[in-house]
PDB file of N, CA and C in Angstrom:
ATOM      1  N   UNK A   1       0.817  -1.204   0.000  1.00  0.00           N
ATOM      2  CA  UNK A   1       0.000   0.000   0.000  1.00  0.00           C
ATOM      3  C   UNK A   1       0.855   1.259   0.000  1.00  0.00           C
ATOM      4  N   UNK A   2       2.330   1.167  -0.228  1.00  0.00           N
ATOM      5  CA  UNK A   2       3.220   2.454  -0.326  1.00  0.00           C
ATOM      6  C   UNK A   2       3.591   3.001   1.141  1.00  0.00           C
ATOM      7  N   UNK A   3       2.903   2.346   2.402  1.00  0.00           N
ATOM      8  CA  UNK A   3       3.668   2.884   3.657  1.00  0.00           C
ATOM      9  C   UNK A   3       5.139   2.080   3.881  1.00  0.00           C
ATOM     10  N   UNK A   4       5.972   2.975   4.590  1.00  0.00           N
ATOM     11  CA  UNK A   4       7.254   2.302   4.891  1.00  0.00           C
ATOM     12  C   UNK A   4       7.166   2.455   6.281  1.00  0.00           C
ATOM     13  N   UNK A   5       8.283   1.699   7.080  1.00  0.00           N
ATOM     14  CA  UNK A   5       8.782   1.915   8.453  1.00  0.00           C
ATOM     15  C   UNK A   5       8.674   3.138   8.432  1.00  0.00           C
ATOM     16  N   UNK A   6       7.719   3.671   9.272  1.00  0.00           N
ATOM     17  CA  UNK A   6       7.341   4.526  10.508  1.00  0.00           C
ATOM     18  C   UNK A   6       6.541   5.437   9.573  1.00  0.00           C
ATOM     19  N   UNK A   7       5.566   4.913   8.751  1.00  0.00           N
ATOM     20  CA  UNK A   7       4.529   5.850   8.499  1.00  0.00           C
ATOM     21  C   UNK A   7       5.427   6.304   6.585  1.00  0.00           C
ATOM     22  N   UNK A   8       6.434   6.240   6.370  1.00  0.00           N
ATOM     23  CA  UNK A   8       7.165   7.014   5.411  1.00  0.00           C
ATOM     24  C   UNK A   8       6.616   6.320   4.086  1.00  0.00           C
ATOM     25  N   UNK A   9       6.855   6.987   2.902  1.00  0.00           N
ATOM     26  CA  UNK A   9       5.786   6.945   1.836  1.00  0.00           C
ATOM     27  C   UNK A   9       7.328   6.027   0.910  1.00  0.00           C
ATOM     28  N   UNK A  10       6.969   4.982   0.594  1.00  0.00           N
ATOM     29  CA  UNK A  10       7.712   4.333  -0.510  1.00  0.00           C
ATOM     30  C   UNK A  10       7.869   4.811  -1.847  1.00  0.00           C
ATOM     31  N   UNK A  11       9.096   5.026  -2.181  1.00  0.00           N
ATOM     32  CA  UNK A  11       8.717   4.954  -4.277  1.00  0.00           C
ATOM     33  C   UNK A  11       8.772   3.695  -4.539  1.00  0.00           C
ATOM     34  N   UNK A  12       8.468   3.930  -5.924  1.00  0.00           N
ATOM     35  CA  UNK A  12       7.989   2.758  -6.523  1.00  0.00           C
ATOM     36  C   UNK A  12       8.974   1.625  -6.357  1.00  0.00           C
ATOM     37  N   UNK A  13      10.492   2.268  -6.804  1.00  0.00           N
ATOM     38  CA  UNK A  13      11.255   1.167  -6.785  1.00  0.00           C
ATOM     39  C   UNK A  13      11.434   0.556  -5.390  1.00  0.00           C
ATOM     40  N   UNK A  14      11.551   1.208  -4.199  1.00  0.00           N
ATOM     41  CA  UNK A  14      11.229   0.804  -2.910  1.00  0.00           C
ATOM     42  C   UNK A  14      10.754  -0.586  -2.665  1.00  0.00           C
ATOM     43  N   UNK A  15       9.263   0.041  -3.147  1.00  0.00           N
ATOM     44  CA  UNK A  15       8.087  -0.884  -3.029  1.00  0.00           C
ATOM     45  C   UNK A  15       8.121  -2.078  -3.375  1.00  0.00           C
ATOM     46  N   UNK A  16       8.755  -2.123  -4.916  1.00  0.00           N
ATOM     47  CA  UNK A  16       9.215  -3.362  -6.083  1.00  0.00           C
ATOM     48  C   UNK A  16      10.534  -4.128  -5.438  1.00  0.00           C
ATOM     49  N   UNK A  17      11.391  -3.580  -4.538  1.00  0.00           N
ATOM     50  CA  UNK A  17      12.656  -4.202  -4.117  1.00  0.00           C
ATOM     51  C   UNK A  17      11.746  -5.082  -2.910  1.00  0.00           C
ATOM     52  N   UNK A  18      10.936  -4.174  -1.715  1.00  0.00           N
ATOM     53  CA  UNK A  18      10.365  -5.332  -0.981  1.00  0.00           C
ATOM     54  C   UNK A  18       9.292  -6.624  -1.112  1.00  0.00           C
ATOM     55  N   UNK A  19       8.934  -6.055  -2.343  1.00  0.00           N
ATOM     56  CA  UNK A  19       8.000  -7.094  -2.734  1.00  0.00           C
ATOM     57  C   UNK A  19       8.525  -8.186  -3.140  1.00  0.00           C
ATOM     58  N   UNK A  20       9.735  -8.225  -3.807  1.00  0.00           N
ATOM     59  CA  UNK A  20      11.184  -9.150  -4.458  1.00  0.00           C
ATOM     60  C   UNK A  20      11.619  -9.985  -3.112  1.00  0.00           C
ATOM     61  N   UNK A  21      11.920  -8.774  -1.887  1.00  0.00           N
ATOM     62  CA  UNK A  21      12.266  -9.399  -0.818  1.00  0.00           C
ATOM     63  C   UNK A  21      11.210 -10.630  -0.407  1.00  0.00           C
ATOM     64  N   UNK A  22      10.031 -10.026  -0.311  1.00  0.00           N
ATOM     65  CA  UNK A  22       9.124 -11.437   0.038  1.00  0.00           C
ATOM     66  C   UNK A  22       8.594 -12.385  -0.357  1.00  0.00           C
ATOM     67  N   UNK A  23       9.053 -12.140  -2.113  1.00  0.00           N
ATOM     68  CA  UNK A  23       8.595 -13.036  -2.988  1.00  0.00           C
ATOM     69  C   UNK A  23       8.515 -14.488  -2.637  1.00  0.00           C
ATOM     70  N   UNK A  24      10.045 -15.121  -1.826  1.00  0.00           N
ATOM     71  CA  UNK A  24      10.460 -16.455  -1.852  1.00  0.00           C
ATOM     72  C   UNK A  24       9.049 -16.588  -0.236  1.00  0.00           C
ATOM     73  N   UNK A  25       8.622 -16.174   0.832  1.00  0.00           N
ATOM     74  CA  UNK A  25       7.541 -16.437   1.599  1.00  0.00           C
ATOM     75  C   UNK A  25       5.603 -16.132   1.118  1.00  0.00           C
ATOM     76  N   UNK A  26       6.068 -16.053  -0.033  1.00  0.00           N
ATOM     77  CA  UNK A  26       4.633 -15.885  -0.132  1.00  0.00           C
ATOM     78  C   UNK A  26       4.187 -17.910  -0.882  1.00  0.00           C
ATOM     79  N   UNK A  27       2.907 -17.828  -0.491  1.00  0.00           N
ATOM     80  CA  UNK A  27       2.438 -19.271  -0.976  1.00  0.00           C
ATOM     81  C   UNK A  27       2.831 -19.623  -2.730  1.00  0.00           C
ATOM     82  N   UNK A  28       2.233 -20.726  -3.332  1.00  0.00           N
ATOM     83  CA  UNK A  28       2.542 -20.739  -4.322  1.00  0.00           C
ATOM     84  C   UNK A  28       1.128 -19.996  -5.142  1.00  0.00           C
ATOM     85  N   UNK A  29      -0.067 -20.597  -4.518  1.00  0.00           N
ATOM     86  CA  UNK A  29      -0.952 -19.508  -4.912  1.00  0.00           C
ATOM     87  C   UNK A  29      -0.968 -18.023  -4.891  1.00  0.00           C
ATOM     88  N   UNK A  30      -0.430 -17.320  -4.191  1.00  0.00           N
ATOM     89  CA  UNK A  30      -0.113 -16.138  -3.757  1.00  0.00           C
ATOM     90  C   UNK A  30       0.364 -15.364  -4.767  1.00  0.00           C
ATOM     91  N   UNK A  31       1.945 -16.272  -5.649  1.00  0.00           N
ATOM     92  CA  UNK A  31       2.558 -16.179  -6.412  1.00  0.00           C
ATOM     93  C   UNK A  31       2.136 -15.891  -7.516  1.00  0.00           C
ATOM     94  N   UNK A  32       1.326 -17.003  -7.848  1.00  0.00           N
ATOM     95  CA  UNK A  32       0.194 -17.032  -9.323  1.00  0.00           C
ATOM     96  C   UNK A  32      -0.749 -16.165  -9.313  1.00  0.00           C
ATOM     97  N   UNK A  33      -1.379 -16.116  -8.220  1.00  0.00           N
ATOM     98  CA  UNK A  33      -2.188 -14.489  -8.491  1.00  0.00           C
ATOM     99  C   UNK A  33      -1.230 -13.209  -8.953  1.00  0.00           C
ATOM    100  N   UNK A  34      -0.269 -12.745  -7.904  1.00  0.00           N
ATOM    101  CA  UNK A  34       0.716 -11.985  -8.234  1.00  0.00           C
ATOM    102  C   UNK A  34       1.118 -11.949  -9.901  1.00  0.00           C
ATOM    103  N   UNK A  35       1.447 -12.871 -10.500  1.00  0.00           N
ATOM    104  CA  UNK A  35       2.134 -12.920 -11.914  1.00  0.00           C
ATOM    105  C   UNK A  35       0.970 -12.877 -12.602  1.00  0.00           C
ATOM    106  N   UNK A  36      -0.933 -13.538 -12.548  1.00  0.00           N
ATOM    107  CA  UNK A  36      -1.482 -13.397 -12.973  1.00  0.00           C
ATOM    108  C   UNK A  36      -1.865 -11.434 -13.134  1.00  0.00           C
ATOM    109  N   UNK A  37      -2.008 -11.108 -11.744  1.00  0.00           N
ATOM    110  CA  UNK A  37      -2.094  -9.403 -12.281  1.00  0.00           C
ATOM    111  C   UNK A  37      -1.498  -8.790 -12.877  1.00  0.00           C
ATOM    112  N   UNK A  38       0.340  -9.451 -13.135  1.00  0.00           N
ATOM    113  CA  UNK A  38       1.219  -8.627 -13.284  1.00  0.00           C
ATOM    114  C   UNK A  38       0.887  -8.592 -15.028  1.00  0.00           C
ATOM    115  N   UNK A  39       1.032  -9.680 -15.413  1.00  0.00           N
ATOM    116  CA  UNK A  39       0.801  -9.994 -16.565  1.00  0.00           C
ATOM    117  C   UNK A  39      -0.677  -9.388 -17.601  1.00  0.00           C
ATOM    118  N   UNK A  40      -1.928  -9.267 -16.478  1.00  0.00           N
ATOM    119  CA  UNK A  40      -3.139  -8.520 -17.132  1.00  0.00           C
ATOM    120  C   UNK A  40      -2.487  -7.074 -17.265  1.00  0.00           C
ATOM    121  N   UNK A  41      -1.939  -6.158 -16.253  1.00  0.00           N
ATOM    122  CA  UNK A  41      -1.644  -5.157 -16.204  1.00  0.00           C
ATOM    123  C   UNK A  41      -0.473  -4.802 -17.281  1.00  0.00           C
ATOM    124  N   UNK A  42       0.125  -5.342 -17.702  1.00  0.00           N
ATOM    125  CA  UNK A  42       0.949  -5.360 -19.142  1.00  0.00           C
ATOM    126  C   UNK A  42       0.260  -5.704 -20.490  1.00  0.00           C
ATOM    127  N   UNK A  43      -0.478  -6.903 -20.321  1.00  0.00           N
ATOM    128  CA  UNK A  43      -1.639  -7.285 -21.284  1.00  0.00           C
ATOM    129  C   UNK A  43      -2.379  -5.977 -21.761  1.00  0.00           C
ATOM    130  N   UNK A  44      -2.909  -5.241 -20.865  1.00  0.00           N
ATOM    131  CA  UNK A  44      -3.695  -4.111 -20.505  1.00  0.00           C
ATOM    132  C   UNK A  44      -3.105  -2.998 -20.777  1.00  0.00           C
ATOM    133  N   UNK A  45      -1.639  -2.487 -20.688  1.00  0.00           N
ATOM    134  CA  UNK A  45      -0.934  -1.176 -21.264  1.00  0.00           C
ATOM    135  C   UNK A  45      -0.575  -1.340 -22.460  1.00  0.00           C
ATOM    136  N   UNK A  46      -0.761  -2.916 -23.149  1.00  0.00           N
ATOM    137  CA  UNK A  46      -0.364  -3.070 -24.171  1.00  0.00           C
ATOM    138  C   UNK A  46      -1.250  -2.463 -24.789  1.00  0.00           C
ATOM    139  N   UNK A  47      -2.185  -2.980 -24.861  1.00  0.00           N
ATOM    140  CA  UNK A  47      -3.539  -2.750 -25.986  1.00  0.00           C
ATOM    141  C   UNK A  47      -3.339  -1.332 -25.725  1.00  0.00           C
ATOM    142  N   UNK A  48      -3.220  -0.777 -24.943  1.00  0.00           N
ATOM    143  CA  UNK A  48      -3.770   1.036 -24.742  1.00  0.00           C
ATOM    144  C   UNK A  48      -3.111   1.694 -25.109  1.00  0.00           C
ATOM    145  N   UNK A  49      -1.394   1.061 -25.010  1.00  0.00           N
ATOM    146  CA  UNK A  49      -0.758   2.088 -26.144  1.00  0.00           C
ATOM    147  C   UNK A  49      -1.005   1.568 -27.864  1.00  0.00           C
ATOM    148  N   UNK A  50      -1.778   0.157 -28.068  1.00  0.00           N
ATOM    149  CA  UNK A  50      -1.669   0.161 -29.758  1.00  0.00           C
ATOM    150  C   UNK A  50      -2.592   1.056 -29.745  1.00  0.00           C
ATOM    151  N   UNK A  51      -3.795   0.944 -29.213  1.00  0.00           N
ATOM    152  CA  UNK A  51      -5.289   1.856 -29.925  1.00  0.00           C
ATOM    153  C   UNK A  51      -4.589   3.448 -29.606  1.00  0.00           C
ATOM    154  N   UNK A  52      -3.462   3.670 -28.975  1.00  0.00           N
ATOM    155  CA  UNK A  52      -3.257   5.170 -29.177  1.00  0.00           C
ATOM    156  C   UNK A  52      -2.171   5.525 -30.002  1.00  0.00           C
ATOM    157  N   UNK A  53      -1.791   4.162 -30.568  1.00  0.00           N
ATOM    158  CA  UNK A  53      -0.728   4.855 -32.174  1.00  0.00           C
ATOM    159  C   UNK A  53      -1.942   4.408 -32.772  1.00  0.00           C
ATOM    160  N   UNK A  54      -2.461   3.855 -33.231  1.00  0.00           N
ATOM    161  CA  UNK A  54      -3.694   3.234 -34.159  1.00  0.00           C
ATOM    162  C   UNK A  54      -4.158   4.612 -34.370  1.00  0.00           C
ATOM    163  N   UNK A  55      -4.757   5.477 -33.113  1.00  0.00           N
ATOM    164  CA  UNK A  55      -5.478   7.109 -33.260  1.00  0.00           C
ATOM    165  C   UNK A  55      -4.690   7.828 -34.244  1.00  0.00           C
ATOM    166  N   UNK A  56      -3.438   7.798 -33.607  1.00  0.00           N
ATOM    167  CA  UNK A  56      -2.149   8.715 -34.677  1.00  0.00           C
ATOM    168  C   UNK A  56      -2.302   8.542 -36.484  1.00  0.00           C
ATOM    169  N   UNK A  57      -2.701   7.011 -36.778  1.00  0.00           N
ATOM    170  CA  UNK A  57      -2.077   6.728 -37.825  1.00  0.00           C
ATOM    171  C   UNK A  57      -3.377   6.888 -38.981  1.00  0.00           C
ATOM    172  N   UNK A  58      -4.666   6.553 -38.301  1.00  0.00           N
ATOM    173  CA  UNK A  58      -5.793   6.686 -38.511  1.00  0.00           C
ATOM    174  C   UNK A  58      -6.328   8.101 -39.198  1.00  0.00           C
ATOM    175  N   UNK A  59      -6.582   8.954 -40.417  1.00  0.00           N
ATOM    176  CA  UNK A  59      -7.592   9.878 -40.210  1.00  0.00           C
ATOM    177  C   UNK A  59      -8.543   9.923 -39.644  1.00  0.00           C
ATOM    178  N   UNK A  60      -9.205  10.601 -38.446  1.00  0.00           N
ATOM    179  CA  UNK A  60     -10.718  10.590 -37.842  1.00  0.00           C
ATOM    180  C   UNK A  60     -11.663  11.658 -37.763  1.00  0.00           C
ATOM    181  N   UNK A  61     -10.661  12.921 -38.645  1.00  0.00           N
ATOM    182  CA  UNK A  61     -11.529  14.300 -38.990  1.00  0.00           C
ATOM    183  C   UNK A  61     -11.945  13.770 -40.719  1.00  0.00           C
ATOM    184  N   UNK A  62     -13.350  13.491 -40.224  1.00  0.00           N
ATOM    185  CA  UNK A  62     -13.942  12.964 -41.847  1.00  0.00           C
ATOM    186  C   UNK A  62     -14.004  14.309 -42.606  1.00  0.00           C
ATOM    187  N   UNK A  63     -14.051  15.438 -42.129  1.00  0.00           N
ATOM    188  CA  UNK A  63     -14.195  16.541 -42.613  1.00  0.00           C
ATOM    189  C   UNK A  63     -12.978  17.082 -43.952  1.00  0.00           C
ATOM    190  N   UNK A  64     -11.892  16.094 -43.437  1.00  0.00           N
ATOM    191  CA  UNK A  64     -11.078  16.551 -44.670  1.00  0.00           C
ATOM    192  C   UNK A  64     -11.000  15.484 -45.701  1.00  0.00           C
ATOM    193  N   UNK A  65     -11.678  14.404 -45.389  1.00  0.00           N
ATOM    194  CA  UNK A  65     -11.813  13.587 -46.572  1.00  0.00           C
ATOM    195  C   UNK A  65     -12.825  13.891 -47.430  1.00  0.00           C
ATOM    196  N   UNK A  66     -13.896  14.935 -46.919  1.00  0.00           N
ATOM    197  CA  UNK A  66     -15.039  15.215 -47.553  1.00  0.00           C
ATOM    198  C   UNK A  66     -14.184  16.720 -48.268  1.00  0.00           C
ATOM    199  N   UNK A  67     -13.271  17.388 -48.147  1.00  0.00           N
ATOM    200  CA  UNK A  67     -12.722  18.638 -48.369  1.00  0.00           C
ATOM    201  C   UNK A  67     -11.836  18.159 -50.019  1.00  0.00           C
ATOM    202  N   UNK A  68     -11.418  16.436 -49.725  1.00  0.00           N
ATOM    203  CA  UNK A  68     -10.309  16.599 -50.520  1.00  0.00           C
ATOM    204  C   UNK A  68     -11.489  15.907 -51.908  1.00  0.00           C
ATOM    205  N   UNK A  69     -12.559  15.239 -51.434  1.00  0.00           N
ATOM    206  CA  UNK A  69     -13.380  14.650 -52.187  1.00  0.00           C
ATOM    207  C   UNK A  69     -13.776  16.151 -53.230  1.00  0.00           C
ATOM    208  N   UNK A  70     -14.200  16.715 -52.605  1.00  0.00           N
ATOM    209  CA  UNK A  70     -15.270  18.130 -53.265  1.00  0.00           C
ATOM    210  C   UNK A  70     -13.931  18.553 -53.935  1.00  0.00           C
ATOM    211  N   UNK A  71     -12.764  19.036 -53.858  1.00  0.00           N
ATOM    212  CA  UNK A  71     -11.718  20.009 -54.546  1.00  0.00           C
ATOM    213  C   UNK A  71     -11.334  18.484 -55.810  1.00  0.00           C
ATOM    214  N   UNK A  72     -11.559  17.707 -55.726  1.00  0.00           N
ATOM    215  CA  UNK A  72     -10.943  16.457 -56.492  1.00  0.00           C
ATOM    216  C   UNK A  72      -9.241  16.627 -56.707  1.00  0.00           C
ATOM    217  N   UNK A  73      -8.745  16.347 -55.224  1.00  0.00           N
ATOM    218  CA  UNK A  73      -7.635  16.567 -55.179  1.00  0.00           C
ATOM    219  C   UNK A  73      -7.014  14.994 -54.775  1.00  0.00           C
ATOM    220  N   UNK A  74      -7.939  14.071 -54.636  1.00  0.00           N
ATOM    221  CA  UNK A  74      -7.873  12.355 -54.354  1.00  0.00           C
ATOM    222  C   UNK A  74      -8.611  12.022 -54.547  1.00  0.00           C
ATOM    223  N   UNK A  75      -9.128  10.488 -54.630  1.00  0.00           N
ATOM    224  CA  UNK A  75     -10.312  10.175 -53.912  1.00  0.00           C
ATOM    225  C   UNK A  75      -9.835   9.896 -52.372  1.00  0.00           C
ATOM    226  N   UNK A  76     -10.793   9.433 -51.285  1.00  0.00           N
ATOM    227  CA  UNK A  76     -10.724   8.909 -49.897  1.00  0.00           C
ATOM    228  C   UNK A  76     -10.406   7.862 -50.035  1.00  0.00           C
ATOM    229  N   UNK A  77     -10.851   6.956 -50.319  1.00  0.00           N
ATOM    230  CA  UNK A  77     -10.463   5.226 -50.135  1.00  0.00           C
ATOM    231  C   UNK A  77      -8.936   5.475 -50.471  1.00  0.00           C
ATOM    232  N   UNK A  78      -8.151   6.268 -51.009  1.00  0.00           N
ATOM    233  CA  UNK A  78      -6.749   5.868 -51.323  1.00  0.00           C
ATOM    234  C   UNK A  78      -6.123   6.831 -50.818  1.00  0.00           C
ATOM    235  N   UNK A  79      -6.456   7.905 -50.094  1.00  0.00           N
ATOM    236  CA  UNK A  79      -5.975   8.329 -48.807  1.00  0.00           C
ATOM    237  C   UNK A  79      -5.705   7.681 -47.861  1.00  0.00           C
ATOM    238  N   UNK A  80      -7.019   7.042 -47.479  1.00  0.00           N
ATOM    239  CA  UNK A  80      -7.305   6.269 -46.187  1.00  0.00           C
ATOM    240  C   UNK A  80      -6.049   5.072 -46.162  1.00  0.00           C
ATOM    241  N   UNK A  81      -6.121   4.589 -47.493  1.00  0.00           N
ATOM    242  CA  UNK A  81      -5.431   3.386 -47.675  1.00  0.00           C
ATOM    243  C   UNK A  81      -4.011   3.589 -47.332  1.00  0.00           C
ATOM    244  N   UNK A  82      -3.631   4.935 -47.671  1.00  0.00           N
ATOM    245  CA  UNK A  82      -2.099   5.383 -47.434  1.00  0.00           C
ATOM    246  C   UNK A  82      -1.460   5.567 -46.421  1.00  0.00           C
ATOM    247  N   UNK A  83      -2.894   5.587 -45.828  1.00  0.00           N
ATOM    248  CA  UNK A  83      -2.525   6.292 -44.102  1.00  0.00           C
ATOM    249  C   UNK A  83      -2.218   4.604 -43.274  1.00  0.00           C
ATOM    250  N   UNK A  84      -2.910   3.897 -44.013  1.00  0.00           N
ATOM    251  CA  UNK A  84      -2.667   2.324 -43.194  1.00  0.00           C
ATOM    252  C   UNK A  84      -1.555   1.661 -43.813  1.00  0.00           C
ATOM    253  N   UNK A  85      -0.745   1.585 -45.161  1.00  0.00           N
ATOM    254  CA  UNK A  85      -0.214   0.523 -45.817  1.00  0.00           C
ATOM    255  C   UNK A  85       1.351   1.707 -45.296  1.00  0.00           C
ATOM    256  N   UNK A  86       1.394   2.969 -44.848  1.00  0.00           N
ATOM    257  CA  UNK A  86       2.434   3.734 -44.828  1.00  0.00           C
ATOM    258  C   UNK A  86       3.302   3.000 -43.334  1.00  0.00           C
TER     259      UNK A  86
END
């Protein structure tokens, strides 16, 4: 929970060195939960940083595909396409 001896606030790495320390007394179930969260919580930053390069790479202002449609300066489908195969 981030408290240390005598009330004092842990950093992270702190926290991660005593948890290491107690690793070898905790059960074996204990363990497997532990690696099971550790593992969702990476599972879980994974996906969140693809869908936020995915945003980057994506056009999502339809407004300029409708801008480049009307000036006939492309069509969209091969914009769009450029923005994914790039």
């Amino acid at each position: 929970d981030g408290e240390g001896v005598g009330g004092q606030k842990l950093s992270a790495l702190e926290l991660a060195s005593e948890q290491n320390r107690l690793w070898p007394t905790l059960t074996k179930e204990q363990q497997q939960e532990r690696v099971q969260k550790e593992e969702s919580t990476v599972f879980s930053q994974a996906i969140h940083y693809a869908n936020r390069m995915s945003y980057l790479l994506l056009p999502l202002d339809t407004s300029k595909n409708r801008l480049l449609r009307n000036t006939g300066l492309g069509d969209v489908e091969s914009v769009s396409n450029s923005y994914v195969t790039n």
